[in-house]
C-alpha atoms as a PDB file:
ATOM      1  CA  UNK A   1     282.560 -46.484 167.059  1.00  0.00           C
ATOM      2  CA  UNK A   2     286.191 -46.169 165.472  1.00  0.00           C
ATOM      3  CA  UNK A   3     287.766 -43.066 166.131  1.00  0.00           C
ATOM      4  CA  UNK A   4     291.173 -41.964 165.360  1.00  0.00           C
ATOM      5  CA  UNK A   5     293.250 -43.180 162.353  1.00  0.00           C
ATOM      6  CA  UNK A   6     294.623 -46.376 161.917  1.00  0.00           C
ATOM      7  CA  UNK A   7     297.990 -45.959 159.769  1.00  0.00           C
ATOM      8  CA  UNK A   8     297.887 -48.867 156.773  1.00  0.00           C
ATOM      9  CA  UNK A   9     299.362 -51.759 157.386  1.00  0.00           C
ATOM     10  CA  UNK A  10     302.706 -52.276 155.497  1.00  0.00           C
ATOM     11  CA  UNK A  11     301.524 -55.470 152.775  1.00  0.00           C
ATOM     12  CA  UNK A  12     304.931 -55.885 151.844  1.00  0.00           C
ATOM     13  CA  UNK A  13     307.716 -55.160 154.277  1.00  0.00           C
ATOM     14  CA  UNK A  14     310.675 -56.004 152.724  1.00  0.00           C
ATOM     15  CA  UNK A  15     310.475 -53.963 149.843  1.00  0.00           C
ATOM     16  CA  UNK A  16     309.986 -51.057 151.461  1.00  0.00           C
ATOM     17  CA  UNK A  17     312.156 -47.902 150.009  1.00  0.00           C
ATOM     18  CA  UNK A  18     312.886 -50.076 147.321  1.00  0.00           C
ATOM     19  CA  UNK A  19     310.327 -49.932 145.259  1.00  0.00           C
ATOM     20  CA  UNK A  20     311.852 -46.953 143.426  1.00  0.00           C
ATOM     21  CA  UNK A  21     315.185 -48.568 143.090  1.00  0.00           C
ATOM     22  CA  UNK A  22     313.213 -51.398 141.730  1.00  0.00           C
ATOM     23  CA  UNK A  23     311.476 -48.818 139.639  1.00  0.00           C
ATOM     24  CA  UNK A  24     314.783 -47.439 138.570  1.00  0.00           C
ATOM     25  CA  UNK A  25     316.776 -49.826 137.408  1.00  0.00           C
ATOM     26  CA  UNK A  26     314.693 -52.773 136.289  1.00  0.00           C
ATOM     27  CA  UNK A  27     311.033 -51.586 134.483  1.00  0.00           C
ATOM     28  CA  UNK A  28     312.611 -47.664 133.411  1.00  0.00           C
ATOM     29  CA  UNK A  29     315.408 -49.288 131.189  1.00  0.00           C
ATOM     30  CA  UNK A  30     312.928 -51.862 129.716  1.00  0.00           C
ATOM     31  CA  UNK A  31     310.293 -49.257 128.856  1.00  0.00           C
ATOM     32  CA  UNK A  32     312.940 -46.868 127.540  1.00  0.00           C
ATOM     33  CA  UNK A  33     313.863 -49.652 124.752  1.00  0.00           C
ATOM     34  CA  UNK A  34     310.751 -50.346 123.951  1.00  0.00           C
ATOM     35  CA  UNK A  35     309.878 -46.766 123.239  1.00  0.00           C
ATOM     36  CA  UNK A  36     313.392 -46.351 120.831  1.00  0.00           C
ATOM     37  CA  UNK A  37     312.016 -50.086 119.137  1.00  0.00           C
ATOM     38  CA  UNK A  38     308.859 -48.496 118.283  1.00  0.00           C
ATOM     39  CA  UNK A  39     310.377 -45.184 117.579  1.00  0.00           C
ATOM     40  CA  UNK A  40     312.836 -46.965 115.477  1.00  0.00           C
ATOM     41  CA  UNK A  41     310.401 -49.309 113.748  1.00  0.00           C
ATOM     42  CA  UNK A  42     308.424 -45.855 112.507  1.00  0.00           C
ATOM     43  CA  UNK A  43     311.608 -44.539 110.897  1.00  0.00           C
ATOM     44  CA  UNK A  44     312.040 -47.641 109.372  1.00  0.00           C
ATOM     45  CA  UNK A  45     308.588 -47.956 108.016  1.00  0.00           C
ATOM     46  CA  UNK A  46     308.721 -44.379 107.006  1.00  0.00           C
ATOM     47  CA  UNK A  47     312.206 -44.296 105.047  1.00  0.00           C
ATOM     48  CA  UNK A  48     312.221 -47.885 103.527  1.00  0.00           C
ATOM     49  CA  UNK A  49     308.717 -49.227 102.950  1.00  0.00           C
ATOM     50  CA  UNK A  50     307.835 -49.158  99.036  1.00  0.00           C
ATOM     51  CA  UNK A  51     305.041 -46.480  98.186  1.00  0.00           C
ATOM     52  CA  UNK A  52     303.546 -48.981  96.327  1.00  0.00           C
ATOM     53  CA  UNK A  53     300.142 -50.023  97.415  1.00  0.00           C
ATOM     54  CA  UNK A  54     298.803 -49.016 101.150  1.00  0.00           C
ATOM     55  CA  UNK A  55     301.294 -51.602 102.875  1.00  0.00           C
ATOM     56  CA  UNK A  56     303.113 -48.519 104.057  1.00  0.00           C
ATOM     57  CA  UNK A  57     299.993 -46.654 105.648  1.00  0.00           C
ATOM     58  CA  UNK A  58     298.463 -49.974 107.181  1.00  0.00           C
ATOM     59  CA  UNK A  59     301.858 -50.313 108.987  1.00  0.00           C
ATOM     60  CA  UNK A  60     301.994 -46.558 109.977  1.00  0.00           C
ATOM     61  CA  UNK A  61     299.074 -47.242 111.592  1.00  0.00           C
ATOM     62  CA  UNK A  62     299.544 -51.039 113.119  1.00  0.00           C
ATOM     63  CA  UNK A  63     302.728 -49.732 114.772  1.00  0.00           C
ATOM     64  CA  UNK A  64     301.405 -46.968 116.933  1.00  0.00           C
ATOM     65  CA  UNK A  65     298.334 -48.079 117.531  1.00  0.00           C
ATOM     66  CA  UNK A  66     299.514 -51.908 118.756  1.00  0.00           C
ATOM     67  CA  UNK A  67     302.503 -50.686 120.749  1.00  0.00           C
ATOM     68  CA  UNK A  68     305.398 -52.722 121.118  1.00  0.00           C
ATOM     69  CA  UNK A  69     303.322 -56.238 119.715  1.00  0.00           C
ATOM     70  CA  UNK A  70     302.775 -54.010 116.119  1.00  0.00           C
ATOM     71  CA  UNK A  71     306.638 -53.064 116.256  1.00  0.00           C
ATOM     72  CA  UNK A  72     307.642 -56.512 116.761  1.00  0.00           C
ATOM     73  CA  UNK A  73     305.562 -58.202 114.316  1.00  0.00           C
ATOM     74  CA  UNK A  74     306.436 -55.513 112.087  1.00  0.00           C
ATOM     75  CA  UNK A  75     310.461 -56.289 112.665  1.00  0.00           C
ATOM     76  CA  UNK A  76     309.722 -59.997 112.751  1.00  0.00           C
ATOM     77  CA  UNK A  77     307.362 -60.559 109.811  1.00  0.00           C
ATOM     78  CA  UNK A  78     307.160 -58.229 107.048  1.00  0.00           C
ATOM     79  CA  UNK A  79     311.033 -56.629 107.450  1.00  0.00           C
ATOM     80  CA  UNK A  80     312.253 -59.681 106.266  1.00  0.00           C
ATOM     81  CA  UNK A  81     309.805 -60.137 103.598  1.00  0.00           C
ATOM     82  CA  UNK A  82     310.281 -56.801 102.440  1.00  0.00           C
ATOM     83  CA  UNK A  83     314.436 -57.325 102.372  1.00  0.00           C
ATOM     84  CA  UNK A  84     313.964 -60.173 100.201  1.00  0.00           C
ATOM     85  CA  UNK A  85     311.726 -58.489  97.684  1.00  0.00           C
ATOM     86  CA  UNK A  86     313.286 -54.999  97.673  1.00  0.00           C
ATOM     87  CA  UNK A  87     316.651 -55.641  98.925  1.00  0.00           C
ATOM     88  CA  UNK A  88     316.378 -52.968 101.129  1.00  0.00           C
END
């Protein structure tokens, strides 16, 4: 019979108390960009996509709804398509 508590072993030593700084200043900043991206991608889609056809609701809806992969096929793929047949 096992009585008492053990206290957990420590798995990773050497980053104790740093796992917030790690936190902090390395996967914060990272997600914080890729939030404004997709933030920024929505404006984008929202202010300069043509009204013509549904190309403007099926990308209101790919960009939420895929994260940061829908913002960045959406900036990679059809922003430069659409600046070369709207010029905008």
């Amino acid at each position: 019979m096992i009585t008492g508590s053990a206290a957990p072993a420590n798995v990773v030593p050497f980053l104790e108390g740093r796992i917030d700084m790690i936190f902090m200043f390395f996967i914060l900043p990272i997600v914080i960009c890729a939030c404004i991206f997709r933030i920024w991608a929505l404006v984008d889609c929202l202010t300069k996509e043509s009204d013509t056809g549904k190309t403007e609701i099926a990308w209101l809806l790919a960009i939420p709804l895929a994260h940061i992969v829908g913002a960045a096929i959406y900036y990679f793929v059809r922003r430069p398509q659409r600046h070369a047949e709207l010029g905008r």
